[in-house]
Protein backbone atom coordinates (compact mmCIF):
# COMPACT_ATOMS: atom_id res chain seq x y z
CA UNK A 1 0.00 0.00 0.00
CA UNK A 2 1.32 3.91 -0.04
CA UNK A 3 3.71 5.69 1.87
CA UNK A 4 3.53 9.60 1.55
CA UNK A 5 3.49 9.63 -2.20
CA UNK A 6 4.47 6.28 -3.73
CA UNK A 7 1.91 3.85 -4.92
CA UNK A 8 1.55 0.27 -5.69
CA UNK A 9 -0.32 0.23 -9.26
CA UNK A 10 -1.64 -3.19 -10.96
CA UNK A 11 -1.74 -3.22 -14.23
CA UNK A 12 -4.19 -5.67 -16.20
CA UNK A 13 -3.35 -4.70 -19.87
CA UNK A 14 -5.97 -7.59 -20.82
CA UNK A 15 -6.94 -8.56 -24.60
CA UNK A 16 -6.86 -7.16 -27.80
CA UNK A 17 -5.69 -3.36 -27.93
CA UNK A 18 -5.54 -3.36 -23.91
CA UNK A 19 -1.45 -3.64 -24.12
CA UNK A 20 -1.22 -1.35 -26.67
CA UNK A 21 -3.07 1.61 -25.01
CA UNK A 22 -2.01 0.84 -21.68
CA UNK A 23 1.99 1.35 -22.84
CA UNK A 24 1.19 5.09 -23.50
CA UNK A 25 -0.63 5.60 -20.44
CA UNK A 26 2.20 4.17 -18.45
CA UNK A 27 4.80 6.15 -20.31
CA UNK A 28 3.14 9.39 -19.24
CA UNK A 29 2.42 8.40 -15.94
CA UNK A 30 6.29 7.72 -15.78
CA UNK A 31 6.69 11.10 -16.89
CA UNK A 32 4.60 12.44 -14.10
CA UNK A 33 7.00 10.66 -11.65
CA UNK A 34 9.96 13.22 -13.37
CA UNK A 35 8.12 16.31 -12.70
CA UNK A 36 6.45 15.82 -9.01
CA UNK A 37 7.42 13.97 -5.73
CA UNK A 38 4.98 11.13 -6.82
CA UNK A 39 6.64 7.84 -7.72
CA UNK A 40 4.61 4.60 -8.94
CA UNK A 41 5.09 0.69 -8.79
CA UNK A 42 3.26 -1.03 -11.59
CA UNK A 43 3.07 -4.62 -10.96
CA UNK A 44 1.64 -6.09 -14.31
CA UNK A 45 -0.78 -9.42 -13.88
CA UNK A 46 -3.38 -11.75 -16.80
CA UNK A 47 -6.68 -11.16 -17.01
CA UNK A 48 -9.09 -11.83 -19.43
CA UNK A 49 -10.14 -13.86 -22.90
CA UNK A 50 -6.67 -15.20 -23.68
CA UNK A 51 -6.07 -16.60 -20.02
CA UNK A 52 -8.60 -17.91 -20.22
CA UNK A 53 -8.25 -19.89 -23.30
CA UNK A 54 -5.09 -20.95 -21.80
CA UNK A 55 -6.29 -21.99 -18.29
CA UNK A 56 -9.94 -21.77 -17.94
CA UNK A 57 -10.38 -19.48 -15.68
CA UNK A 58 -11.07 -15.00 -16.79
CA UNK A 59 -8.45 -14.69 -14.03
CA UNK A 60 -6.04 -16.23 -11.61
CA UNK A 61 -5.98 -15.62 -7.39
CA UNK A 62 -2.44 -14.05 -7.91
CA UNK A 63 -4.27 -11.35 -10.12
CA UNK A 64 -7.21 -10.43 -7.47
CA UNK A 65 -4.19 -10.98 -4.35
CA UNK A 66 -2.36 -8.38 -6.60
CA UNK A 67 -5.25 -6.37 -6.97
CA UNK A 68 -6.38 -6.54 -3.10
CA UNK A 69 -3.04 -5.06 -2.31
CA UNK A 70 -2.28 -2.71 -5.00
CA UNK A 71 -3.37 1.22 -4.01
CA UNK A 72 -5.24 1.34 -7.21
CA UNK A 73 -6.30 -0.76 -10.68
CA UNK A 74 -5.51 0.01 -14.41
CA UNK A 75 -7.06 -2.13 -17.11
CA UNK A 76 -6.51 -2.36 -20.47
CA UNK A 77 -9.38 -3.71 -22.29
CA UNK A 78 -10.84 -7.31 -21.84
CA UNK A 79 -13.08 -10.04 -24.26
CA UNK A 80 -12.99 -11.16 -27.02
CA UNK A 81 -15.95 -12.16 -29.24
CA UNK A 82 -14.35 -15.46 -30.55
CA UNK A 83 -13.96 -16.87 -26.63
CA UNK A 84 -16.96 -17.60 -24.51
CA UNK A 85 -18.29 -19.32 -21.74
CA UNK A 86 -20.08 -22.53 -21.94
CA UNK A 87 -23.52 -20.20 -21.73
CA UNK A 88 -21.58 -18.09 -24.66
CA UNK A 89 -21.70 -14.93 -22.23
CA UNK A 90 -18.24 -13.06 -22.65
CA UNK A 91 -15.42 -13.37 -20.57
CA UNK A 92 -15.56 -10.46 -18.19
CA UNK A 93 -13.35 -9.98 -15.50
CA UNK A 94 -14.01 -6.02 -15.61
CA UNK A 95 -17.18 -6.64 -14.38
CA UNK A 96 -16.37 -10.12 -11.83
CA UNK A 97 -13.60 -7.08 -10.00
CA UNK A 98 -16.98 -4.36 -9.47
CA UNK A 99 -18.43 -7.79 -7.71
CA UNK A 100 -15.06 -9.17 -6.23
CA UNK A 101 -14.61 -5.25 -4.64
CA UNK A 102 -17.91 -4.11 -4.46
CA UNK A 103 -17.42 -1.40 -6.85
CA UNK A 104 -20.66 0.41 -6.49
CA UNK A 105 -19.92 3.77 -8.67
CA UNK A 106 -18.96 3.59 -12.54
CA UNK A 107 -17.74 6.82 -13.53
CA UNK A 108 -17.89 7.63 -16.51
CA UNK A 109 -17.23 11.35 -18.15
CA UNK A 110 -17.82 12.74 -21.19
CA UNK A 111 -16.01 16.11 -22.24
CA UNK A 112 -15.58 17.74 -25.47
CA UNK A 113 -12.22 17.95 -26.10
CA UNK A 114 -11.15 20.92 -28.08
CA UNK A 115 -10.96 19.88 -32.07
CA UNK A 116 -12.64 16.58 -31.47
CA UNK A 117 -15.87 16.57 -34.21
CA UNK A 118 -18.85 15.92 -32.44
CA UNK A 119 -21.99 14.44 -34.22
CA UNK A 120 -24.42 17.26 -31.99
CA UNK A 121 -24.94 20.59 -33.88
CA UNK A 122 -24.24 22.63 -31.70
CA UNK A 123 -21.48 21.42 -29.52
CA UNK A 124 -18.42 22.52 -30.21
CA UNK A 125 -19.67 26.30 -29.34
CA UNK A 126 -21.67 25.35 -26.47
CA UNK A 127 -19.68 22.13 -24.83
CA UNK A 128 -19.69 19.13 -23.61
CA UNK A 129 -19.16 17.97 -20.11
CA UNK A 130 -21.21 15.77 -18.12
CA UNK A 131 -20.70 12.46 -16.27
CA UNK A 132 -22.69 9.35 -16.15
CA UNK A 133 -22.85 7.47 -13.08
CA UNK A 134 -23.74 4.18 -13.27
CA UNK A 135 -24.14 1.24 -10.07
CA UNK A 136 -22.05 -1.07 -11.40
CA UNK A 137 -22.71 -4.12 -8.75
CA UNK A 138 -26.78 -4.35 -9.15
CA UNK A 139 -29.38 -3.44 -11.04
CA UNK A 140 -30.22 -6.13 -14.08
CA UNK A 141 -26.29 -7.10 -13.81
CA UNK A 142 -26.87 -8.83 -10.46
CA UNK A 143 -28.49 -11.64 -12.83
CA UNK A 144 -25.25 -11.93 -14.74
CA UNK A 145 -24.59 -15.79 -14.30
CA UNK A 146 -28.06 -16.70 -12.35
CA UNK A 147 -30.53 -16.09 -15.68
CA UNK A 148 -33.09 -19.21 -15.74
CA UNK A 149 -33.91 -20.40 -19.52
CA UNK A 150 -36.46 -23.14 -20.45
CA UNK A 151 -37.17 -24.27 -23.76
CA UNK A 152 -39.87 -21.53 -23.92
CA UNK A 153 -38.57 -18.54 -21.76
CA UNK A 154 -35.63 -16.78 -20.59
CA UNK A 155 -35.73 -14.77 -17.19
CA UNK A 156 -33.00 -11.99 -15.71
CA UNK A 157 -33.62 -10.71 -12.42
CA UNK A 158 -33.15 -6.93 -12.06
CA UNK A 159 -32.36 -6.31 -8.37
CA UNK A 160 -32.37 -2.67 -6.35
CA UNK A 161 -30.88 -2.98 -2.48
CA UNK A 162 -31.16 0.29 -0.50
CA UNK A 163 -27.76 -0.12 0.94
CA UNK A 164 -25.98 0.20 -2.38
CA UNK A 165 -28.64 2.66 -3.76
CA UNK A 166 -27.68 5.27 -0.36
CA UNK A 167 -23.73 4.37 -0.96
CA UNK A 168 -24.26 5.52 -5.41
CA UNK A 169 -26.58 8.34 -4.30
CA UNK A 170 -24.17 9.97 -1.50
CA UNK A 171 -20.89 9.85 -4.17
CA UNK A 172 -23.15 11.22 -6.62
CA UNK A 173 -24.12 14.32 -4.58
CA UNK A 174 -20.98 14.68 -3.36
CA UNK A 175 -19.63 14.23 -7.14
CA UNK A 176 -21.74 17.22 -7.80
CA UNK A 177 -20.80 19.44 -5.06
CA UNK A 178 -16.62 19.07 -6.14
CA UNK A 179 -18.13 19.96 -9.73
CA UNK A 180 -19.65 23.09 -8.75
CA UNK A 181 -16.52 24.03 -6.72
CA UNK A 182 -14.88 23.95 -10.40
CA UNK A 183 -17.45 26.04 -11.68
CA UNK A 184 -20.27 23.13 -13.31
CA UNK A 185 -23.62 23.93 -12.39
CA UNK A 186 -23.75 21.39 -9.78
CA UNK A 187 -26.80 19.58 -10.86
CA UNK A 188 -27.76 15.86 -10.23
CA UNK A 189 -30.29 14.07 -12.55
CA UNK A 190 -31.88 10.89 -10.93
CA UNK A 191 -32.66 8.64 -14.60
CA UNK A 192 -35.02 5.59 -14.11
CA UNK A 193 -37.93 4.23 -15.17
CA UNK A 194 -40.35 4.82 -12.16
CA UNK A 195 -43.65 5.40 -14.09
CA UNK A 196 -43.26 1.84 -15.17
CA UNK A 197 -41.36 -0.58 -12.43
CA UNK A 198 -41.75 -0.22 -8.90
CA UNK A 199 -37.91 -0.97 -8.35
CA UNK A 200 -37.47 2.07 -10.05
CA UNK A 201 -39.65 4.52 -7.98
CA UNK A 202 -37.97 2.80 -4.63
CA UNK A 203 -34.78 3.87 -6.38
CA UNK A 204 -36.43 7.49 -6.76
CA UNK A 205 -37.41 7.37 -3.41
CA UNK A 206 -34.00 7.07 -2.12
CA UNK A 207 -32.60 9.53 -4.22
CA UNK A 208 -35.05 11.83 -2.91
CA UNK A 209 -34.14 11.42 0.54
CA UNK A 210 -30.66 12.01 -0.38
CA UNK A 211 -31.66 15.00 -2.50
CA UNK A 212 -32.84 16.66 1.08
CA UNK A 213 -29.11 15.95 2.57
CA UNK A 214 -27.70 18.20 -0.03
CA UNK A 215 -29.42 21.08 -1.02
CA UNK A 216 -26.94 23.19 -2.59
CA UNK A 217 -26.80 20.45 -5.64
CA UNK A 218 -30.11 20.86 -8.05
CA UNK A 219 -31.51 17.89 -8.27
CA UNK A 220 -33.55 16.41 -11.25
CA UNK A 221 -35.52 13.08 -12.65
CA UNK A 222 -35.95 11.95 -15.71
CA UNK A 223 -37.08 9.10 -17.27
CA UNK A 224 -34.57 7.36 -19.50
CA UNK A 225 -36.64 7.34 -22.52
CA UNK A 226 -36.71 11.44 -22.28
CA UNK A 227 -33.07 11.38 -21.16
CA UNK A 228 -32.05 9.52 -23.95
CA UNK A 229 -33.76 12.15 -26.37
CA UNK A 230 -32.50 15.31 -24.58
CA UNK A 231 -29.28 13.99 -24.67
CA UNK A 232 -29.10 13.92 -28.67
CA UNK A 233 -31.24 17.57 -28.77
CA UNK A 234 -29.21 19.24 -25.75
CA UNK A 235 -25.81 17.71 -23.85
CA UNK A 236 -24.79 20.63 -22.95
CA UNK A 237 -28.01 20.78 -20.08
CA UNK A 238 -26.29 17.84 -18.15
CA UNK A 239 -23.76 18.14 -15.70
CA UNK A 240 -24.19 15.20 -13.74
CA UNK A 241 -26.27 11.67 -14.22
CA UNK A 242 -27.29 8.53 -11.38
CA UNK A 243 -28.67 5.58 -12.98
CA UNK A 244 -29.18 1.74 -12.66
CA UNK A 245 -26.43 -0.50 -13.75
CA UNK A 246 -27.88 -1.05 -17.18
CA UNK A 247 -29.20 2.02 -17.75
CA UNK A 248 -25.75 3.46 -17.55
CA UNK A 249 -24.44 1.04 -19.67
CA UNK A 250 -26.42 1.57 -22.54
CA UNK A 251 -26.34 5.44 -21.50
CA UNK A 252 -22.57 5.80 -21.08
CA UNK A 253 -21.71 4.75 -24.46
CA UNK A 254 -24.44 7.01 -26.00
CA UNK A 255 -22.38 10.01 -24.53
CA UNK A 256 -19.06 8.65 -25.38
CA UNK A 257 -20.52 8.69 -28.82
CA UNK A 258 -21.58 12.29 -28.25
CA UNK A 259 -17.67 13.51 -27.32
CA UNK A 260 -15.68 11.31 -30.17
CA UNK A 261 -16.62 8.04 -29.83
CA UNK A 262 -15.27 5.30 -27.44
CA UNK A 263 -11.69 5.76 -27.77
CA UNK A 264 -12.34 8.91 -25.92
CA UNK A 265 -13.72 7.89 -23.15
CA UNK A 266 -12.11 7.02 -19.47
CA UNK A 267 -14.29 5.92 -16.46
CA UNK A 268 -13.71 4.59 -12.94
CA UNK A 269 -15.11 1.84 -10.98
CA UNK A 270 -15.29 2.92 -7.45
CA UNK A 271 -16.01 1.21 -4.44
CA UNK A 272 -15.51 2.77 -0.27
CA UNK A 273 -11.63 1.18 -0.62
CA UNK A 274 -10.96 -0.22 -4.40
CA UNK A 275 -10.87 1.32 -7.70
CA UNK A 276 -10.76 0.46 -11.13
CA UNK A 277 -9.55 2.44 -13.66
CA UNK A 278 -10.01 1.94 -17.37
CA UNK A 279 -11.17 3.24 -20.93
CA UNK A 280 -14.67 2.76 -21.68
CA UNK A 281 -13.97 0.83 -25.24
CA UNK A 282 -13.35 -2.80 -26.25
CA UNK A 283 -10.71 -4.64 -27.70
CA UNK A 284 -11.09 -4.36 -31.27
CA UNK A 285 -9.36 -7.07 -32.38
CA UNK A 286 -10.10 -5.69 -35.89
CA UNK A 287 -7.39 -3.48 -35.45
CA UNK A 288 -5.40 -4.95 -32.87
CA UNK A 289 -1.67 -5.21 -33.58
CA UNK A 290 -1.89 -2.20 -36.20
CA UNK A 291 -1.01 0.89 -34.57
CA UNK A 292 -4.51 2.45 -34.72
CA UNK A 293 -6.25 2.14 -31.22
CA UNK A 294 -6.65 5.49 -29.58
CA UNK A 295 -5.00 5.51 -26.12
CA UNK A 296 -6.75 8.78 -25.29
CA UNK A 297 -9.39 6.77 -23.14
CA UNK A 298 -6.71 5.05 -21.46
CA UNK A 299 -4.53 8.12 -20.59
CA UNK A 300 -7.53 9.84 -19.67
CA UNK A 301 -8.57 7.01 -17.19
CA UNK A 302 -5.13 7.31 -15.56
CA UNK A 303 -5.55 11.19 -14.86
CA UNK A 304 -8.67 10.46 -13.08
CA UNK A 305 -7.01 7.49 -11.01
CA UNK A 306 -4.41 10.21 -9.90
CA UNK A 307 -7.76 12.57 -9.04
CA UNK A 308 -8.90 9.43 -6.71
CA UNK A 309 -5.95 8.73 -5.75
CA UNK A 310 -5.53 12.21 -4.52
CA UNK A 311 -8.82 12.17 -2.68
CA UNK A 312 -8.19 9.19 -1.02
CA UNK A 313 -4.86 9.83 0.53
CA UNK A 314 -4.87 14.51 0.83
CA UNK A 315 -2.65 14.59 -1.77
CA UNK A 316 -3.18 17.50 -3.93
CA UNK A 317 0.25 16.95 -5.86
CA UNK A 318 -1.78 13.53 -7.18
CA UNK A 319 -5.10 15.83 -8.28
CA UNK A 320 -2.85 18.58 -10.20
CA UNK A 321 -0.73 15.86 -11.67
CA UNK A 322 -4.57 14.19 -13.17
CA UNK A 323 -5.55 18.14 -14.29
CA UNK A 324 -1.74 18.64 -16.51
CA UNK A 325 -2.49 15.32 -17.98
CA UNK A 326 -5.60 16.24 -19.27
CA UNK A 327 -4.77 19.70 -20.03
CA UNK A 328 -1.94 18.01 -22.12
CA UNK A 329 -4.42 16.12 -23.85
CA UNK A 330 -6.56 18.96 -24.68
CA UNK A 331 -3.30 20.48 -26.71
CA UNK A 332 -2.30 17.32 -28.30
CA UNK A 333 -5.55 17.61 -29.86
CA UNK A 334 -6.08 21.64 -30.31
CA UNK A 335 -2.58 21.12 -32.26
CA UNK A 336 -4.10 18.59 -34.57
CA UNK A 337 -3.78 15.35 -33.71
CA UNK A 338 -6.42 13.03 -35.66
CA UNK A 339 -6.52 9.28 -34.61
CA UNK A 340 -7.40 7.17 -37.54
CA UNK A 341 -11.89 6.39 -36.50
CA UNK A 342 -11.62 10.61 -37.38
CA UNK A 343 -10.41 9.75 -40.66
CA UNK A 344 -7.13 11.37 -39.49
CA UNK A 345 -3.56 9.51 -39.67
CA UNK A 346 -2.33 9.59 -36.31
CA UNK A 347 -2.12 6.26 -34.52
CA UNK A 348 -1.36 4.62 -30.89
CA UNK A 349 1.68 6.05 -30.69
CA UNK A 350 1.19 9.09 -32.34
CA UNK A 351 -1.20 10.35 -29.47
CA UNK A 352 0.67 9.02 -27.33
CA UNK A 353 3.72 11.24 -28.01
CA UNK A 354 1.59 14.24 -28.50
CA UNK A 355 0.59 13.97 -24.80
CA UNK A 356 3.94 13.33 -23.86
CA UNK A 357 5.09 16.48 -25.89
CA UNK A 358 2.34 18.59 -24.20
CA UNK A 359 2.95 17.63 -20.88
């Protein structure tokens, strides 16, 4: 674990493009370590499709001892669609570490980055910059593994605790409140679907009682149909989002596609003592051993592990360290850069240079 300011990193690079944008990352968080008193000790372990191929199993105990130990998580990018379990679900041990940890809060951002297109009319004058929060150990996930199919049905339980809905609903507020400190309106929008399921209005119900905890955050509900619609019409009305685990699956990658697409998205899985960090694409093996995978999601994902990392342990060297990275990002791209699902030229390590330039 840390002392003062060095931490013990794992490193899951995974399948696919996982190594290849996790390299980058690591390079610039190396660079970091040149430029502040923070020093970091990446211990690298297997995880995903191809160990499992090998040995049966998504992971091995060494990986989650390494993890259980390490002050914080990166991961690559894990699954592939050509290895499955017997039930032909993927393997997924990004989602078996939010269980394993108890991971309760995916975080995932989306932010306009200057001279990234954006498919909204609209955006690039008035901005992008919300996050999604999704509970990332319930909702219809908790069925993952425990579905029931007969010959003429299939059934998925979708299952709401109030313990992990007061736990999302707290970070959320209190996600909100930091926001506004940096100038975001400080909103929180509650998305469900209580006019419909009554799981949903007990997870409006708590949100309300946390709403009345924190007043200085304006707080919202919406219905994820109308979210979904107001999210294509006007981003730039959304600051922050709380939703049910698949909810903010499906919703996450809508506003990834709003900011660039997946390669440009980071996000966090955070629990009250673990964290994962990692981008919010897949592994692409269409493209994997080519150069072209965007590391931007990656890099980005490591500037907000330094932001938790910062939080967790006082250390505001570790939260200005997360800001330079992204600022450094934003100028790689202001100065041009183009990764290749742009139509640009500029590959893995192309970006990844940039940053390192900028920084």
């Amino acid at each position: 674990m840390s002392a003062n300011t060095a931490f013990h990193i794992a490193v899951l690079p995974g399948d696919g493009i996982g190594p290849e944008v996790m390299e980058p990352a690591l390079e610039i968080l190396r660079q970091i370590e040149k430029t502040t008193h923070l020093s970091f000790r990446f211990t690298e372990a297997p995880a995903g499709a191809n160990h499992y191929r090998e040995t049966g199993r998504s992971m091995p105990d060494s990986t989650i001892r390494l993890c259980e130990e390490a002050d914080a998580i990166l991961l690559g990018a894990c699954g592939l669609p050509s290895v499955r379990y017997p039930d032909n679900t993927e393997i997924a041990p990004q989602i078996e570490l939010r269980m394993l940890f108890d991971l309760y809060a995916g975080v995932r951002p989306a932010r306009l980055i200057p001279g990234v297109p954006s498919p909204i009319v609209g955006a690039e004058q008035r901005g992008i910059d919300l996050v999604v929060i999704r509970e990332s150990t319930e909702g219809l996930f908790a069925s993952m593994g425990k579905g029931v199919i007969t010959h003429e049905d299939a059934r998925e339980t979708l299952v709401i605790t109030r313990k992990t809905s007061e736990r999302l609903f707290e970070f959320s507020f209190k996600l909100a409140e930091r926001r506004k400190k940096r100038g975001r309106p400080g909103a929180l929008t509650c998305v469900d679907k209580a006019n419909v399921f009554k799981a949903f209005a007990f997870f409006r119900e708590i949100f309300d009682e946390a709403a009345k905890r924190h007043p200085d955050v304006k707080a919202d509900r919406l219905y994820v149909d109308a979210c979904s619609a107001l999210l294509v019409k006007r981003p730039w009305d959304f600051d922050v989002m709380v939703t049910e685990n698949m909810f903010g699956d499906i919703l996450s990658d809508l506003t990834a596609g709003l900011v660039g697409g997946m390669g440009m998205a980071p996000s966090a899985d955070i629990g009250d003592r673990y964290a994962v960090f990692q981008p919010c694409h897949g592994t692409a093996p269409d493209i994997m051993g080519q150069g072209k995978a965007n590391p931007t999601g990656m890099i980005l994902s490591a500037a907000m592990m330094l932001d938790w990392l910062a939080g967790k342990h006082g250390l505001e060297t570790a939260a200005e360290a997360g800001e330079r990275i992204e600022r450094a990002v934003d100028k790689a791209y202001a100065q041009g850069i183009r990764p290749t699902e742009f139509g640009g030229k500029n590959g893995t390590a192309d970006i990844g240079n940039a940053v390192l330039a900028a920084l």
